[in-house]
C-alpha atoms as a PDB file:
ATOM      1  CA  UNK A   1       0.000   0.000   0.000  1.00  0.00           C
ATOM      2  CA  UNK A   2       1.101   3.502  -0.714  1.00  0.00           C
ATOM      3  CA  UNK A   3       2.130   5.716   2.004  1.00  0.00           C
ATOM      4  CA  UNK A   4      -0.287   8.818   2.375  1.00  0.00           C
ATOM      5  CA  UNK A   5       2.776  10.634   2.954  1.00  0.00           C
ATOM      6  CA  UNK A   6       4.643  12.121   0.068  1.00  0.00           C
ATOM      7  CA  UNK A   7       8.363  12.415  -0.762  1.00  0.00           C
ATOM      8  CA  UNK A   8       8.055  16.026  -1.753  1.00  0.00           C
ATOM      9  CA  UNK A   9       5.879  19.143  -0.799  1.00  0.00           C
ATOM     10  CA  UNK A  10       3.314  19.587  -3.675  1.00  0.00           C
ATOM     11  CA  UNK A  11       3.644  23.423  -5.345  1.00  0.00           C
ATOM     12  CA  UNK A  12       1.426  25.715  -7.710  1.00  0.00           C
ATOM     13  CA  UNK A  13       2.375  28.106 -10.325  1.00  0.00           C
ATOM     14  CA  UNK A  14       0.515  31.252  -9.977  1.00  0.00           C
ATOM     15  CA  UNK A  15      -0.324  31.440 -13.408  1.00  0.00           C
ATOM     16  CA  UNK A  16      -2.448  29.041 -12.900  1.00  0.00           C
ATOM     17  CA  UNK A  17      -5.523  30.279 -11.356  1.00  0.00           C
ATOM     18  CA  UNK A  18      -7.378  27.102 -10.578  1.00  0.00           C
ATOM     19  CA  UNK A  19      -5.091  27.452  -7.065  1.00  0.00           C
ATOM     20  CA  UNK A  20      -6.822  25.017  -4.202  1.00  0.00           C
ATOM     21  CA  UNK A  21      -7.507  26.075  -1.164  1.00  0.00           C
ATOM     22  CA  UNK A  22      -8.759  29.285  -1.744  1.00  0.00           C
ATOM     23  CA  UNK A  23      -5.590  31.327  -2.870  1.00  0.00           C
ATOM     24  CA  UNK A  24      -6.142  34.079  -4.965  1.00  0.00           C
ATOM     25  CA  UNK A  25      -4.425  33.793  -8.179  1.00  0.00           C
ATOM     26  CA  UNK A  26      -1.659  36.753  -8.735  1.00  0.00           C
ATOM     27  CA  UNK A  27      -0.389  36.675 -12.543  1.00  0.00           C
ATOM     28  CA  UNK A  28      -0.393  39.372 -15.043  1.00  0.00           C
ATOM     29  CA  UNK A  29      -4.628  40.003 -15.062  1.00  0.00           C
ATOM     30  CA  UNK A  30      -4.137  40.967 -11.256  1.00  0.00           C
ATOM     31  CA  UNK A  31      -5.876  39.106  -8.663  1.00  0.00           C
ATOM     32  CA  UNK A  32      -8.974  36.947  -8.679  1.00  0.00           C
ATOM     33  CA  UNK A  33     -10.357  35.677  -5.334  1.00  0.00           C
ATOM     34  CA  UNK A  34     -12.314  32.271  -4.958  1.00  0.00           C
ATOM     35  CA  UNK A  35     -16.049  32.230  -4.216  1.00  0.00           C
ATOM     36  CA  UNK A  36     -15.901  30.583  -1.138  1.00  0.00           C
ATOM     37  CA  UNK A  37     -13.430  29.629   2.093  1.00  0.00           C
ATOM     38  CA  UNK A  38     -12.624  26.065   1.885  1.00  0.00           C
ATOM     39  CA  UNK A  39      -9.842  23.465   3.292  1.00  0.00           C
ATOM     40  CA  UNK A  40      -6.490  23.336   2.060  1.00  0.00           C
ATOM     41  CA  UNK A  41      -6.222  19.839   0.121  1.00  0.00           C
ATOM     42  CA  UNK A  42      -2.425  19.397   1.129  1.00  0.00           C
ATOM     43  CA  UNK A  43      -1.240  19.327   5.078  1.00  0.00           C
ATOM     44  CA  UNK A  44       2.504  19.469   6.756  1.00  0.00           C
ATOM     45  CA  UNK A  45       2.655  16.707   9.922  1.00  0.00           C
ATOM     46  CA  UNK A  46       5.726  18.065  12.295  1.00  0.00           C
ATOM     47  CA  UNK A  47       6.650  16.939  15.414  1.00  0.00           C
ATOM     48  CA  UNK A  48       9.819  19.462  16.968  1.00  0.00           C
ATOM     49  CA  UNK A  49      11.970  19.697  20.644  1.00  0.00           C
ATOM     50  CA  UNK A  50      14.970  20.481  22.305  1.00  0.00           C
ATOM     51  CA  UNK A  51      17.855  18.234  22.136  1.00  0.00           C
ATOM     52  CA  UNK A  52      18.274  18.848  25.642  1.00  0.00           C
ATOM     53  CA  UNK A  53      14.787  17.978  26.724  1.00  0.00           C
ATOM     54  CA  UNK A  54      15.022  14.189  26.606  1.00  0.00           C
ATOM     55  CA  UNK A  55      14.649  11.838  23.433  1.00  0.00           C
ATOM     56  CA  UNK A  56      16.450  11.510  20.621  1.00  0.00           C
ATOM     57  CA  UNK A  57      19.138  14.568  20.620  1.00  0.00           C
ATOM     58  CA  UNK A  58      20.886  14.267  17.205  1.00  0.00           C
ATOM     59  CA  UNK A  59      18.975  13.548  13.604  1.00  0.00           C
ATOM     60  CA  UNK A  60      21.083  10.061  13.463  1.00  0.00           C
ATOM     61  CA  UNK A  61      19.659   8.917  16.420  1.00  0.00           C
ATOM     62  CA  UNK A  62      16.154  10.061  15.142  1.00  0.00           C
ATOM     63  CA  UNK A  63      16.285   8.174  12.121  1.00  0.00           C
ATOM     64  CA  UNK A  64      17.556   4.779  14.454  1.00  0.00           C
ATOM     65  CA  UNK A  65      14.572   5.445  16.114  1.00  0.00           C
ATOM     66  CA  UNK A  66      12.489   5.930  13.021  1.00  0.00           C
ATOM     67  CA  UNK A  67      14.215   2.820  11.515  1.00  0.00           C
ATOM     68  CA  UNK A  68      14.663   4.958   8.368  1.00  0.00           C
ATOM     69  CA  UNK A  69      17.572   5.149   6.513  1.00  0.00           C
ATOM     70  CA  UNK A  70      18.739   8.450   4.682  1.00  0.00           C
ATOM     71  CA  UNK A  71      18.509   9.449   1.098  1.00  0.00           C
ATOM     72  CA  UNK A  72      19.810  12.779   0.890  1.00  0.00           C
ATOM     73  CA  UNK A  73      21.388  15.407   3.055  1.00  0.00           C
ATOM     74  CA  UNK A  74      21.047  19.240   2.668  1.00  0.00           C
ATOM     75  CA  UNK A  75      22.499  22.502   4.821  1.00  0.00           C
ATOM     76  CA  UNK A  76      21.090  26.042   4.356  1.00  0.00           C
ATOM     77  CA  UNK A  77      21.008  28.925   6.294  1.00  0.00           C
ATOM     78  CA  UNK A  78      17.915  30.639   7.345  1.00  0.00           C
ATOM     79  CA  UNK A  79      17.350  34.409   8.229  1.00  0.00           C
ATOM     80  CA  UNK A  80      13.636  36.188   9.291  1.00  0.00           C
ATOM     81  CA  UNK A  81      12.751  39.457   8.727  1.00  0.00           C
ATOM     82  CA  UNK A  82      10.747  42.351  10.828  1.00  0.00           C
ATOM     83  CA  UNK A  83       8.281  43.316   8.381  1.00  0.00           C
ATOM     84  CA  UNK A  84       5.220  45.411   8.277  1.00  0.00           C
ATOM     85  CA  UNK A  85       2.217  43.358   7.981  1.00  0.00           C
ATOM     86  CA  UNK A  86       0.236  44.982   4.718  1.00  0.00           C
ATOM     87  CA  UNK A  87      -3.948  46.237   5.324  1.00  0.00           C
ATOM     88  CA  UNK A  88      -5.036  43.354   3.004  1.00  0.00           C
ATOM     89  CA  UNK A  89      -3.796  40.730   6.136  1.00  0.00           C
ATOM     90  CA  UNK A  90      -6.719  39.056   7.801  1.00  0.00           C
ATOM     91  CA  UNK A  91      -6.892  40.235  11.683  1.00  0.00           C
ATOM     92  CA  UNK A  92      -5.425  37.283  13.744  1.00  0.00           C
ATOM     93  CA  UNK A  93      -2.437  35.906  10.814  1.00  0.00           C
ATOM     94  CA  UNK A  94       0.944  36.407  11.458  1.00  0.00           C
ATOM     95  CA  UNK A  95       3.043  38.061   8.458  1.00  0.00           C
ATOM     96  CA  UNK A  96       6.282  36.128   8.104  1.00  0.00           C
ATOM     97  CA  UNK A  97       9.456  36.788   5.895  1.00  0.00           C
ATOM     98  CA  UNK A  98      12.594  34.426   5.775  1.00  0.00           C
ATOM     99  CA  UNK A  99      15.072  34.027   3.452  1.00  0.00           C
ATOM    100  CA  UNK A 100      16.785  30.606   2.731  1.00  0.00           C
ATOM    101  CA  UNK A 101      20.035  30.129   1.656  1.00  0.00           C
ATOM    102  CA  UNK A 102      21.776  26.661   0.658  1.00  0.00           C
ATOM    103  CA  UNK A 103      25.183  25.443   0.704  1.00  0.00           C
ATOM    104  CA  UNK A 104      25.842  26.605  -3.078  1.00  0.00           C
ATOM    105  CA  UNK A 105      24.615  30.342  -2.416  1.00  0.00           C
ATOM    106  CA  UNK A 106      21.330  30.360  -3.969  1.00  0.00           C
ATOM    107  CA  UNK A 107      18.599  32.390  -2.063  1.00  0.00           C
ATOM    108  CA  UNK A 108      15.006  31.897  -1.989  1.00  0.00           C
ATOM    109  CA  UNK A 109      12.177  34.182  -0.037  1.00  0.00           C
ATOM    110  CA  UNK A 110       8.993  32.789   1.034  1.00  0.00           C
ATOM    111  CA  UNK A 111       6.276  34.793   2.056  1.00  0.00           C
ATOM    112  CA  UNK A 112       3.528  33.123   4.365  1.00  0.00           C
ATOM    113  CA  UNK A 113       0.533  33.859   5.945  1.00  0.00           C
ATOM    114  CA  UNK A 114      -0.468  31.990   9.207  1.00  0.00           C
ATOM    115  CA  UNK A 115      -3.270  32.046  11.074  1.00  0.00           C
ATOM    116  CA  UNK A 116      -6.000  29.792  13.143  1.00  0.00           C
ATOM    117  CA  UNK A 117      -8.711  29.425   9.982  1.00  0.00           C
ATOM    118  CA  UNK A 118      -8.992  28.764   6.280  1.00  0.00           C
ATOM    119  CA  UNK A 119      -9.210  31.756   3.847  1.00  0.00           C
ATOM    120  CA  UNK A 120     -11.211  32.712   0.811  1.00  0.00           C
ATOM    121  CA  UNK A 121      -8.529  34.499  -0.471  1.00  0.00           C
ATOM    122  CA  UNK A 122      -5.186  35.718   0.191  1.00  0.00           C
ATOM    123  CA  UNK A 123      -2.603  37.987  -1.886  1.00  0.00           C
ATOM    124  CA  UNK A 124       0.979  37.732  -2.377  1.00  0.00           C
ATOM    125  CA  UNK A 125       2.958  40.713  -2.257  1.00  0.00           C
ATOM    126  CA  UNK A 126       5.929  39.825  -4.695  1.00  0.00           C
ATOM    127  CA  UNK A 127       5.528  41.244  -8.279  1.00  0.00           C
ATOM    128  CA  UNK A 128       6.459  38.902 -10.099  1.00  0.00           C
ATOM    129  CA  UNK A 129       6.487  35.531  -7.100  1.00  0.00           C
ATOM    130  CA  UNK A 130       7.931  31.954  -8.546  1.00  0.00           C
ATOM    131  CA  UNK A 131       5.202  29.579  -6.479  1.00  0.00           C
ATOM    132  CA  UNK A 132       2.774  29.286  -3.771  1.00  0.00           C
ATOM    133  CA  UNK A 133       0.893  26.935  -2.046  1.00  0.00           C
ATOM    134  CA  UNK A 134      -1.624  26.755   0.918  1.00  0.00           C
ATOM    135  CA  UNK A 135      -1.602  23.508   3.295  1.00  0.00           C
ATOM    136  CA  UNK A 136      -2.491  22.673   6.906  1.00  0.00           C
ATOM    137  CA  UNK A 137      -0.239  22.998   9.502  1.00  0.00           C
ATOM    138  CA  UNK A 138      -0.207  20.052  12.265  1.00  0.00           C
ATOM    139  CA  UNK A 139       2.216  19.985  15.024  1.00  0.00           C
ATOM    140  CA  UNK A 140       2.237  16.767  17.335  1.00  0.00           C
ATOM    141  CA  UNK A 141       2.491  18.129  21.293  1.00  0.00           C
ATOM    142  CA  UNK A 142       1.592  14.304  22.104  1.00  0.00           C
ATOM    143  CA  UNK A 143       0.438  11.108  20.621  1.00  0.00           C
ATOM    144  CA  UNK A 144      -2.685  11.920  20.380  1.00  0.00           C
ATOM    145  CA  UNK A 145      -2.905  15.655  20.503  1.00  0.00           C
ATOM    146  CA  UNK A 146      -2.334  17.717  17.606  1.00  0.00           C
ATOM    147  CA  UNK A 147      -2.779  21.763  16.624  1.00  0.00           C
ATOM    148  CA  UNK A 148      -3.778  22.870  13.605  1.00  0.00           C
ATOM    149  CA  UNK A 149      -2.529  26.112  11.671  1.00  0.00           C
ATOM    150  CA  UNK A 150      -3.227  27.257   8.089  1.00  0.00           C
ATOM    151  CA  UNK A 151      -0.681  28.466   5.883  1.00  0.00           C
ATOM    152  CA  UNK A 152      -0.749  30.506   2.810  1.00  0.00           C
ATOM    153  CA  UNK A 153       3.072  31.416   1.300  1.00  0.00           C
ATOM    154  CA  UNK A 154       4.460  32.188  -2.059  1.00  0.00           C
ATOM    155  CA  UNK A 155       8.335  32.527  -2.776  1.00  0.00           C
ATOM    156  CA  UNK A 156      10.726  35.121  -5.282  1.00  0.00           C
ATOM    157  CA  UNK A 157      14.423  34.591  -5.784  1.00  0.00           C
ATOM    158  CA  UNK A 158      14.930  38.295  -6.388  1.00  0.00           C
ATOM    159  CA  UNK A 159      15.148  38.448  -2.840  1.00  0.00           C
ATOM    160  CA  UNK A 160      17.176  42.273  -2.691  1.00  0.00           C
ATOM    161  CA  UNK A 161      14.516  43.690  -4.786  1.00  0.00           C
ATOM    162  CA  UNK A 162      10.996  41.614  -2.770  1.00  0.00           C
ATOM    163  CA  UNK A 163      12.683  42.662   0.425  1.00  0.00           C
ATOM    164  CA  UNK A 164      13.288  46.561  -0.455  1.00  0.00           C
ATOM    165  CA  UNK A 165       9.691  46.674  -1.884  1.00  0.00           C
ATOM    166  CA  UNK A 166       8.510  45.443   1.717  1.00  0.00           C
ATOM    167  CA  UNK A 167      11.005  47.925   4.017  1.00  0.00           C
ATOM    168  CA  UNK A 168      12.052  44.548   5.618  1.00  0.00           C
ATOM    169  CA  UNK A 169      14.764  44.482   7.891  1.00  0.00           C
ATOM    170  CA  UNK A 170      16.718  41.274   8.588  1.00  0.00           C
ATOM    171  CA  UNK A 171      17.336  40.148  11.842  1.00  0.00           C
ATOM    172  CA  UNK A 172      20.371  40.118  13.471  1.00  0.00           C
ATOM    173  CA  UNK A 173      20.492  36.260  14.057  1.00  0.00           C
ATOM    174  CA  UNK A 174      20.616  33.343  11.494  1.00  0.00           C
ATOM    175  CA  UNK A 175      19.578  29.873  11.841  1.00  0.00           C
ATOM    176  CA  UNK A 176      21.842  27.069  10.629  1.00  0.00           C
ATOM    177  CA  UNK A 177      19.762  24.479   9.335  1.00  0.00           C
ATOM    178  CA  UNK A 178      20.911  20.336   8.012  1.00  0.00           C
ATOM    179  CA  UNK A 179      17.948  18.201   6.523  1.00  0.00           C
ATOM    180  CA  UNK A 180      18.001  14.397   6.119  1.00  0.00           C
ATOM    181  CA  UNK A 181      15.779  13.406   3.601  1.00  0.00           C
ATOM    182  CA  UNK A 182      14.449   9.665   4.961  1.00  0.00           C
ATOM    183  CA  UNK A 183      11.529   8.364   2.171  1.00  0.00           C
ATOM    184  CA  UNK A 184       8.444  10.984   3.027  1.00  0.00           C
ATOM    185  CA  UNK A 185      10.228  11.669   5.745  1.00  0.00           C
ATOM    186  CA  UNK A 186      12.379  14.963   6.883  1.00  0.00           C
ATOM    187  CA  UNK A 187      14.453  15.476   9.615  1.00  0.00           C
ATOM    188  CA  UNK A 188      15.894  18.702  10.528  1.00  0.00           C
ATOM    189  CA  UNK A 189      18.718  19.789  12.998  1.00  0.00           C
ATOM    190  CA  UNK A 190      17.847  23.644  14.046  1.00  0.00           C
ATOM    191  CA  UNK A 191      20.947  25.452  15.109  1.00  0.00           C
ATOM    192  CA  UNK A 192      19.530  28.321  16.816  1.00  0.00           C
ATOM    193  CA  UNK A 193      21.188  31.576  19.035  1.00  0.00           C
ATOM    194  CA  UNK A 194      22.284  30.525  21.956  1.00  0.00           C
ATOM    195  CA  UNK A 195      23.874  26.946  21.402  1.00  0.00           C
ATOM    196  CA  UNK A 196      20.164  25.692  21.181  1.00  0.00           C
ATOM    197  CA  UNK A 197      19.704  22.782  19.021  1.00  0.00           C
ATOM    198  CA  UNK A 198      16.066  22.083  18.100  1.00  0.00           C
ATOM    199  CA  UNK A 199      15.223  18.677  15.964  1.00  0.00           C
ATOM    200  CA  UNK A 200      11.942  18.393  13.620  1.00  0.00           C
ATOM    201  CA  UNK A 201      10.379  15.307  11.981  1.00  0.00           C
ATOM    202  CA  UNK A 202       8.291  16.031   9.377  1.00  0.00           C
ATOM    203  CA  UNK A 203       6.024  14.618   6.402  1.00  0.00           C
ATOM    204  CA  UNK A 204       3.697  16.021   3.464  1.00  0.00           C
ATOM    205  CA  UNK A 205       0.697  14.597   2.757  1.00  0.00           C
ATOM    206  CA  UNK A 206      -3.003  14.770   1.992  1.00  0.00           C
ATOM    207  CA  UNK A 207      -4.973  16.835   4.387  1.00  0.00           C
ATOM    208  CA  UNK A 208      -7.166  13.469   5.670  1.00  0.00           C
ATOM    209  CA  UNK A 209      -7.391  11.448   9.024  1.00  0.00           C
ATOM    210  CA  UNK A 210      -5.929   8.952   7.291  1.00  0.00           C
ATOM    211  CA  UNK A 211      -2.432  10.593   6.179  1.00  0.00           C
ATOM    212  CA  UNK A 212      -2.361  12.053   9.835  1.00  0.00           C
ATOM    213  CA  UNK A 213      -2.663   8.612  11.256  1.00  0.00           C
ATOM    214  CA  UNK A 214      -0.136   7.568   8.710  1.00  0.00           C
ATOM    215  CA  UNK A 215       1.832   9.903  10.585  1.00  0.00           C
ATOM    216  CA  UNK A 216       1.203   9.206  14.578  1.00  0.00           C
ATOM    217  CA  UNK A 217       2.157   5.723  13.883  1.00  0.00           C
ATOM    218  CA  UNK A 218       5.455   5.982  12.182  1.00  0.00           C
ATOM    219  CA  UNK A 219       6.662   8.951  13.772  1.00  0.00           C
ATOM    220  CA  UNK A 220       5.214  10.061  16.888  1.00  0.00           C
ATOM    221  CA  UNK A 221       4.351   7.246  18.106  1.00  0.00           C
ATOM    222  CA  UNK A 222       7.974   5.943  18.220  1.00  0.00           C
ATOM    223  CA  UNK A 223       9.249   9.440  19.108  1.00  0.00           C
ATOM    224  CA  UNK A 224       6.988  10.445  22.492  1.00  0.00           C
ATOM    225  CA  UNK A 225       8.061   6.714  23.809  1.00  0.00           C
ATOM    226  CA  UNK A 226      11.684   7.155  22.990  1.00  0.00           C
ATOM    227  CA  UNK A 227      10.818  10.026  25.212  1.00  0.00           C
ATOM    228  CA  UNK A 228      10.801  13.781  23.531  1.00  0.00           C
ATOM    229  CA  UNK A 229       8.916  16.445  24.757  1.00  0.00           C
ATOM    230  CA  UNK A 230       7.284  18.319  22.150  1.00  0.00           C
ATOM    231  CA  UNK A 231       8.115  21.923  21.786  1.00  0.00           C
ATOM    232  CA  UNK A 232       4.790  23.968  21.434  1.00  0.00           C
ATOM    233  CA  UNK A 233       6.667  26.802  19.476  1.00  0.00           C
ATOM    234  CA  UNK A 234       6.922  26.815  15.453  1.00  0.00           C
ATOM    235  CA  UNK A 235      10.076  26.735  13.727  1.00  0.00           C
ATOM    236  CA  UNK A 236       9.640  31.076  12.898  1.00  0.00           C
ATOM    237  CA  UNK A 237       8.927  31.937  16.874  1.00  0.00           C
ATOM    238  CA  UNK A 238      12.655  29.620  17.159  1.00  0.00           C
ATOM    239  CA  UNK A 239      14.527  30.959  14.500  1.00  0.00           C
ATOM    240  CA  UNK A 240      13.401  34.091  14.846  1.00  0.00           C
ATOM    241  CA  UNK A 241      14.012  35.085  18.494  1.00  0.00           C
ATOM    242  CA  UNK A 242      17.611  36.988  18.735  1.00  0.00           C
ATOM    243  CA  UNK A 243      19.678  37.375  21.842  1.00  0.00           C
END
């Protein structure tokens, strides 16, 4: 049977305007919102904590636990920006810039939207953005217990222009980030300010019971009784936070 999760995060081209989940399309007509607020189709499953909280406290002894072996291997560095949130943002969603940089030099920014509810429509503020995609958010704090946040982002590699038509200003701290890429599965070392090292498991998948059971039982499950605590904070309120 085929796992519900999959190997790699699904995206949409904005010129195409049949966008799921609500997005508004952004192309070269301008934007053109959907009729009606619905579910996004795709979800993120993440489980995160300290290294120094108990479990697991390096991504080798992670994928031991996981009984996963590793495919690929990937370092980048991330930065976050302060930046203004526009009028068009939806009270209660958080505005969020980073910039990602990998081991060659190449840059990519993502712009997201998160907040506590689906959207009819959302806007991207890049002229002329690469992608975006809208998923589901859900963060294991225990076996059984899950949150839920929606996510709306869209990305542009002209990242000195996108960030000087936003006024951002980029924080004085960087994250140092190293992925292991295990099947559907991700697992990320966080190198954070303050000689904090945070570790994520994650998987993409459809945005059904199903994929999030998927889920619990090959990766939380084995994780909570190899004894991690779950960190309650996302991965921008950790990377984020300078000294």
């Amino acid at each position: 049977m085929q796992s519900p999760l999959r190997e790699k995060r699904r995206v949409r081209p904005l010129h195409a305007c049949a966008v799921a989940a609500a997005a508004i399309c952004v192309g070269a007509g301008g934007p053109s919102a959907s009729a009606a607020t619905s579910e996004p189709t795709d979800a993120e499953f993440a489980i995160r904590w300290n290294a120094r909280d108990g479990g697991p406290k390096t991504a080798d002894e992670v994928l031991v636990v996981l009984k996963a072996r590793t495919r690929r291997t990937s370092l980048f560095e991330i930065t976050y920006y302060d930046v203004r949130s526009p009028a068009t943002v939806p009270p209660g969603f958080a505005t969020i810039l980073r910039r990602r940089t990998d081991s060659t030099g190449d840059t990519e920014l993502t712009w997201k939207l998160r907040g506590d509810r689906a959207l009819a429509g959302w806007t991207c503020p890049f002229a002329k953005p690469r992608r975006s995609k809208s998923e589901v958010d859900v963060t294991f704090s225990g076996v059984h217990t899950v949150t839920r946040a929606y996510s709306y982002s869209c990305t542009n590699t002209s990242t000195e222009i996108a960030v000087s038509s936003l006024a951002a200003t980029p924080r004085a701290c960087t994250a140092v980030v190293k992925r292991w890429e295990a099947g559907p599965l991700k697992i990320e070392e966080w190198r954070l300010p303050g000689d904090v090292l945070m570790i994520e498991v994650s998987g993409n998948g459809a945005n059904t019971p199903d994929a999030m059971e998927h889920f619990r039982r090959r990766a939380a499950a084995p994780l909570f009784a190899a004894g991690i605590v779950s960190s309650p904070q996302s991965k921008t309120e950790l990377g984020s936070r300078c000294p």
